[in-house]
Protein backbone atom coordinates (compact mmCIF):
# COMPACT_ATOMS: atom_id res chain seq x y z
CA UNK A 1 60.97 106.91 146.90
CA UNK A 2 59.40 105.69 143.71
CA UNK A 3 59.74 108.84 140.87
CA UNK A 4 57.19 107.14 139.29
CA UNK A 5 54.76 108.58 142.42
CA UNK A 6 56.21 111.92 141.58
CA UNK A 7 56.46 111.76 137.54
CA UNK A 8 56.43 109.16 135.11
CA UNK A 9 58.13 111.34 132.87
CA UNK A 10 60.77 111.50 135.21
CA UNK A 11 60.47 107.62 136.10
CA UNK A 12 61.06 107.10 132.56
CA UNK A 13 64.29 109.31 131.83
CA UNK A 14 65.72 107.99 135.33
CA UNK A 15 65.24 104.37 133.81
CA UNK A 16 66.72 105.16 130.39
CA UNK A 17 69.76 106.83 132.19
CA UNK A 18 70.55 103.91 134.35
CA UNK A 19 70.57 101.75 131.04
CA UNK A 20 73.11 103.91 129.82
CA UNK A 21 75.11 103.88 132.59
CA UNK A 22 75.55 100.40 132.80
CA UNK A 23 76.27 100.05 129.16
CA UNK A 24 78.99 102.74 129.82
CA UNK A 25 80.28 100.42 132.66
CA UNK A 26 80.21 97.24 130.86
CA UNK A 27 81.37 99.38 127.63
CA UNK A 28 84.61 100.99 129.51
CA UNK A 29 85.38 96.79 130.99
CA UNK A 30 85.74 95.70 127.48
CA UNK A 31 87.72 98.56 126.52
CA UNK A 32 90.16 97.43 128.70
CA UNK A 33 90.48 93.80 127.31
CA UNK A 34 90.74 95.30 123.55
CA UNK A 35 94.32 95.69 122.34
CA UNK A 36 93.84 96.48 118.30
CA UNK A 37 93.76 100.12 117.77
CA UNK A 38 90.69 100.60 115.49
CA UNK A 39 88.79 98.32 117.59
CA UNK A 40 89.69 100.53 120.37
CA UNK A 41 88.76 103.85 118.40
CA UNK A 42 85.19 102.30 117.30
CA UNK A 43 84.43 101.37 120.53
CA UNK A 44 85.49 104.91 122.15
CA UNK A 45 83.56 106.20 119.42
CA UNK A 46 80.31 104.30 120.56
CA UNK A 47 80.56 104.64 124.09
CA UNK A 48 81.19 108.91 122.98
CA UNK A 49 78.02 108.33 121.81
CA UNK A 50 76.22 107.08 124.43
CA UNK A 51 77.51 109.87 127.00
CA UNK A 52 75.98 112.21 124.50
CA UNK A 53 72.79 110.74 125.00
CA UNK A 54 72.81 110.67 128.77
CA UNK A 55 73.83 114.43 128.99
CA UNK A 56 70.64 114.91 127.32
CA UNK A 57 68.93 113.15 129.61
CA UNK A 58 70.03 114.23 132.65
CA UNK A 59 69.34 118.22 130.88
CA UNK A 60 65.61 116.50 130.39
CA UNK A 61 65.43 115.21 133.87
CA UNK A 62 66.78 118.83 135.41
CA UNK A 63 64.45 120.52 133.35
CA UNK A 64 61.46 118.49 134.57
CA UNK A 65 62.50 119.03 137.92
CA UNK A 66 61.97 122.58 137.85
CA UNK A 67 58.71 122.07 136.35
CA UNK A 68 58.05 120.09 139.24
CA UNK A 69 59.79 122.28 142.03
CA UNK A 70 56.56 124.44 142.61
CA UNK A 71 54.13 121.06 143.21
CA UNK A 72 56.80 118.96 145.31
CA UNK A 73 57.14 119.18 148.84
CA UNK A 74 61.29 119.76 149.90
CA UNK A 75 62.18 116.18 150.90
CA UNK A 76 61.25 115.36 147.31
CA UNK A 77 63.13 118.25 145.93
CA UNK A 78 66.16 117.35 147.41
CA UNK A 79 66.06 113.69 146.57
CA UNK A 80 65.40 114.24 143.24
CA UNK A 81 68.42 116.87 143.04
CA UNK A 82 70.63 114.63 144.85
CA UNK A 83 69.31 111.82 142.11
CA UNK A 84 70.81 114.42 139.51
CA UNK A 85 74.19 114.99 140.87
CA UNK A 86 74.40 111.30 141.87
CA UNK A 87 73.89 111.11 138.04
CA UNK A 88 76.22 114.06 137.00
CA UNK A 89 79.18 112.43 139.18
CA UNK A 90 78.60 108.92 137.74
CA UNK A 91 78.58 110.34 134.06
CA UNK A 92 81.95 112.58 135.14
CA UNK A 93 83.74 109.69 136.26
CA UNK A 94 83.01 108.17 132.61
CA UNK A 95 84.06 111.20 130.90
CA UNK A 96 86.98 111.67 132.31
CA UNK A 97 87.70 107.33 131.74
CA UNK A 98 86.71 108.43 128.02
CA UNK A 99 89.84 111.01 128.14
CA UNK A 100 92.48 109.42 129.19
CA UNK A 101 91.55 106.27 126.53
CA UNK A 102 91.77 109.01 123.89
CA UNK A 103 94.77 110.40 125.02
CA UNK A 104 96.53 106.70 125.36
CA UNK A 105 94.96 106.07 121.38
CA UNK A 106 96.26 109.49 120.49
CA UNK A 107 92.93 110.28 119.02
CA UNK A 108 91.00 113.86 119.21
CA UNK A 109 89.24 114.23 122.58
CA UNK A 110 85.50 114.69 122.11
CA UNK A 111 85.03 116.39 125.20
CA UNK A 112 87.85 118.71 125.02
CA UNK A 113 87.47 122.46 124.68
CA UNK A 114 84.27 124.34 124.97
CA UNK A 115 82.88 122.85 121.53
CA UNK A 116 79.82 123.39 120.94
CA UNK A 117 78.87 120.82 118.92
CA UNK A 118 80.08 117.95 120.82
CA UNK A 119 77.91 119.84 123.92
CA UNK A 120 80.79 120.30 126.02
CA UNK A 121 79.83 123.63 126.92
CA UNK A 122 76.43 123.18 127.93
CA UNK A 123 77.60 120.05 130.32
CA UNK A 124 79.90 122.60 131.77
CA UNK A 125 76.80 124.94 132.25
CA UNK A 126 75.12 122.20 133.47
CA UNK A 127 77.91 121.14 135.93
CA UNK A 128 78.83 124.85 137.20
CA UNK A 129 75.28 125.39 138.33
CA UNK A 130 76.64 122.47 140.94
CA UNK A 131 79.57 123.60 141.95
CA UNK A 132 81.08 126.17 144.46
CA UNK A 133 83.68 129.16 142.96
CA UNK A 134 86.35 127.27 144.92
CA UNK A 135 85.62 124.20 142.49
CA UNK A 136 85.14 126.83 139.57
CA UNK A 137 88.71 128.34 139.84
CA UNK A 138 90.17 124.87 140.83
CA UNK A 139 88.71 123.45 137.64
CA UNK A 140 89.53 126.69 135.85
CA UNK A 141 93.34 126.62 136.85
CA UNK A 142 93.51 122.95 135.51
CA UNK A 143 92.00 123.90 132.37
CA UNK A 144 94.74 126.37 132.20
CA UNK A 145 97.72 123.95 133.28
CA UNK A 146 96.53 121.66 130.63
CA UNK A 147 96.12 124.15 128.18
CA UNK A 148 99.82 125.47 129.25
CA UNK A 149 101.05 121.88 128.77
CA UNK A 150 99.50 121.20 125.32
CA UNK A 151 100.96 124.25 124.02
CA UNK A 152 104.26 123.74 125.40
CA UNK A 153 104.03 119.87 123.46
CA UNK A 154 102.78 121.79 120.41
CA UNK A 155 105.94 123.91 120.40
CA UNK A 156 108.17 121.26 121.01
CA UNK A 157 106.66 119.39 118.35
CA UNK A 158 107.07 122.40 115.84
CA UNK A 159 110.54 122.24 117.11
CA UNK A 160 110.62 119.00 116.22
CA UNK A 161 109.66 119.06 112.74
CA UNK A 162 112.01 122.01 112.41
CA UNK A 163 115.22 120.61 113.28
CA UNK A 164 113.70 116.92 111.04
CA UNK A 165 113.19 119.56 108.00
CA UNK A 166 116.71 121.08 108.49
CA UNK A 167 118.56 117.71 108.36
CA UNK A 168 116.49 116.54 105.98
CA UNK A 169 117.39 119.92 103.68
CA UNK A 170 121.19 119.37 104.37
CA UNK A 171 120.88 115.50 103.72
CA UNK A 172 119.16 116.59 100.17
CA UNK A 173 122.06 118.89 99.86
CA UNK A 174 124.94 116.76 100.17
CA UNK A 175 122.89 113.93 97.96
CA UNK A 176 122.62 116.40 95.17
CA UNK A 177 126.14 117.35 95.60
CA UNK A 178 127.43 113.92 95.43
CA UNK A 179 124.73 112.93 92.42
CA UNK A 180 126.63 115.75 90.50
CA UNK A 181 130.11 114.51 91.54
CA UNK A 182 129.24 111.09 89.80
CA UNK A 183 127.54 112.78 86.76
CA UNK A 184 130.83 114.52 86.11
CA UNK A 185 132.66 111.25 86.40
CA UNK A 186 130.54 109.24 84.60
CA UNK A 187 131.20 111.80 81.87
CA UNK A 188 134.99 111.61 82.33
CA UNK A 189 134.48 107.73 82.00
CA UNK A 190 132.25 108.11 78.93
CA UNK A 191 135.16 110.40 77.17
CA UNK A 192 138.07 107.93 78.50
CA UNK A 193 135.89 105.17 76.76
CA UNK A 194 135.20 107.42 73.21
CA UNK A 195 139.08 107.67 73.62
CA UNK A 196 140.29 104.55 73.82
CA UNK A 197 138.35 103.17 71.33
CA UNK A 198 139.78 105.61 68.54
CA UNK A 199 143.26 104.56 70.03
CA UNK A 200 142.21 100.58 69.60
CA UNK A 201 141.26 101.01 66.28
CA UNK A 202 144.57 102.96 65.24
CA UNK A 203 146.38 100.63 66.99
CA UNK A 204 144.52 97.91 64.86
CA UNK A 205 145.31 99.27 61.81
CA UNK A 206 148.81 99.69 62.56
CA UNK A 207 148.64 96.16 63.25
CA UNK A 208 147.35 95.22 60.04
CA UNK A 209 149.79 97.58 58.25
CA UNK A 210 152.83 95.95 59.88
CA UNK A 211 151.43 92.59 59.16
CA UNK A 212 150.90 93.52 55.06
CA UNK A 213 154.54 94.72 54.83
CA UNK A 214 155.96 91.75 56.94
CA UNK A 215 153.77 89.32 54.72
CA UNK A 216 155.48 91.16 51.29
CA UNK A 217 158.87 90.82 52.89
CA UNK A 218 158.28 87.58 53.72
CA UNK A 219 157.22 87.03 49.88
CA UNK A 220 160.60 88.87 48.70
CA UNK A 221 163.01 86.91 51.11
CA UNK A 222 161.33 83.35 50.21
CA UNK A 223 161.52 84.48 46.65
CA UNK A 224 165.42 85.09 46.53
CA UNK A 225 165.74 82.00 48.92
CA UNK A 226 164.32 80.07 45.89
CA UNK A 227 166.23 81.46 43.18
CA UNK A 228 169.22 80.85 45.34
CA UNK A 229 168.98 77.49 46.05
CA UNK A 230 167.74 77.01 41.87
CA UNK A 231 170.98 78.28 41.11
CA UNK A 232 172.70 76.00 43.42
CA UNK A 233 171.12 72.78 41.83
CA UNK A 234 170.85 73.94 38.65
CA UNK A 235 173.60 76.11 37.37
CA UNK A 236 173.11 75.85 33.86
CA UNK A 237 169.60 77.24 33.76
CA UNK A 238 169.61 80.37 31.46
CA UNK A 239 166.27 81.44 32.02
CA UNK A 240 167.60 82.14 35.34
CA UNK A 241 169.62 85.30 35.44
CA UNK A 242 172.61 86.26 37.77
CA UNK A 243 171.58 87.81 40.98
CA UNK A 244 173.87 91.16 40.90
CA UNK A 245 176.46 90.73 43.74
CA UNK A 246 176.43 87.31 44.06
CA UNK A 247 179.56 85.24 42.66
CA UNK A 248 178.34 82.60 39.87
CA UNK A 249 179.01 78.74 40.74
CA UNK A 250 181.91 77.47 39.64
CA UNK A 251 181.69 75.41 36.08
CA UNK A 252 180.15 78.71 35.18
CA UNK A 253 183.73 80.43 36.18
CA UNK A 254 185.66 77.86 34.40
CA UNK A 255 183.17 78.57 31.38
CA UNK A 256 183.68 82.20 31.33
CA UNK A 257 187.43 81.88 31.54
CA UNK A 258 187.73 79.66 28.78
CA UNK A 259 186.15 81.97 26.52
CA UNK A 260 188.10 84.56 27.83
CA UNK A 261 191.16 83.01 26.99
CA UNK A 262 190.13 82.47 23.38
């Protein structure tokens, strides 16, 4: 049946919600085929986007068909409904395509949690008025196993970090401890170093001490070395004198005898 018989209106939104959902199709095929990360993200983020807009209009079609429920005869009503949860299902399936992307990017899920603002609760509204309480508590026990789940990765995660922050504390611990160790060497060092110098430099003027005395010995030996061997060659030099305790030569002997004698 042509909706356009029924409603143009409704002709229209049906039209503009098919467009969607084969840009959601083709959208989710390239998704596939993208491997960089932010590429992946933007394109999650536009294809968020357009399920967004088709929520909306599938609440705009649903409300029009109650408008129309009182002029429509009941094979009508039920096509049109089963047009709607034909849609509903379709849109679902891409949904839950959209959370398992996010989960693999390890981006925030849009359509998890009753947010408000992302409309999550009003699609459930819209999908509970479809389903049976079976579905209702089967749905509502896997909201709770997930929920179970993320906590129990949220506490292992806090774990985690808790057992990264305690090595981390002892690592700082023994680094500070060893950084203190060297400090104190370094300072032994430093004093070793002050040390040593003050012993070079005593050292080096003992050095230079030892080496003015051996220079003025050296002086005094060479000296009597020279009046020695002057006295050898020339005996009868008077401005020479006698060294005490050494013998005169020997014409200086014969000399002093001779006068003796006289």
């Amino acid at each position: 049946m042509d909706l356009a018989s029924v409603n143009e209106e409704l002709a229209e939104i049906d039209g503009q919600i098919g467009d969607i959902l084969r840009a959601l199709q083709n959208g989710f095929q390239k998704l596939d085929k993208i491997k960089d990360a932010n590429r992946r993200s933007r394109q999650l983020e536009e294809l968020t986007e357009k399920m967004r807009d088709c929520k909306r209009l599938i609440k705009d079609f649903e409300r029009l068909v109650k408008d129309e429920a009182g002029s429509t005869d009941p094979e009508t009503a039920r096509m049109l409904h089963d047009r709607k949860q034909t849609m509903i299902k379709e849109l679902n399936s891409y949904v839950a395509l959209k959370k398992q992307h996010a989960s693999e990017n390890k981006h925030v899920d849009l359509f998890d949690g009753p947010s408000v603002e992302d409309g999550f609760g009003e699609e459930n509204v819209l999908l509970a008025s479809n389903m049976t309480n079976q579905q209702l508590m089967d749905q509502g026990n896997q909201l709770m196993d997930e929920t179970d789940h993320a906590i129990a990765r949220s506490k292992q995660t806090v774990q985690e970090t808790i057992n990264v922050g305690t090595e981390t504390a002892a690592a700082l611990k023994s680094q500070t401890e060893q950084m203190s160790r060297i400090v104190n060497e370094l300072d032994s060092i430093h004093f070793s170093i002050k040390k040593a110098s003050q012993m070079v430099k005593e050292i080096g003027r003992q050095v230079a001490t030892d080496r003015c005395i051996m220079a003025l010995l050296f002086l005094i030996v060479a000296g009597v070395i020279a009046i020695i061997v002057v006295k050898i060659v020339n005996p009868h030099n008077k401005d020479i004198r006698d060294i005490p305790g050494l013998a005169p030569p020997v014409s200086r002997r014969s000399q002093l005898l001779l006068d003796h004698d006289a």
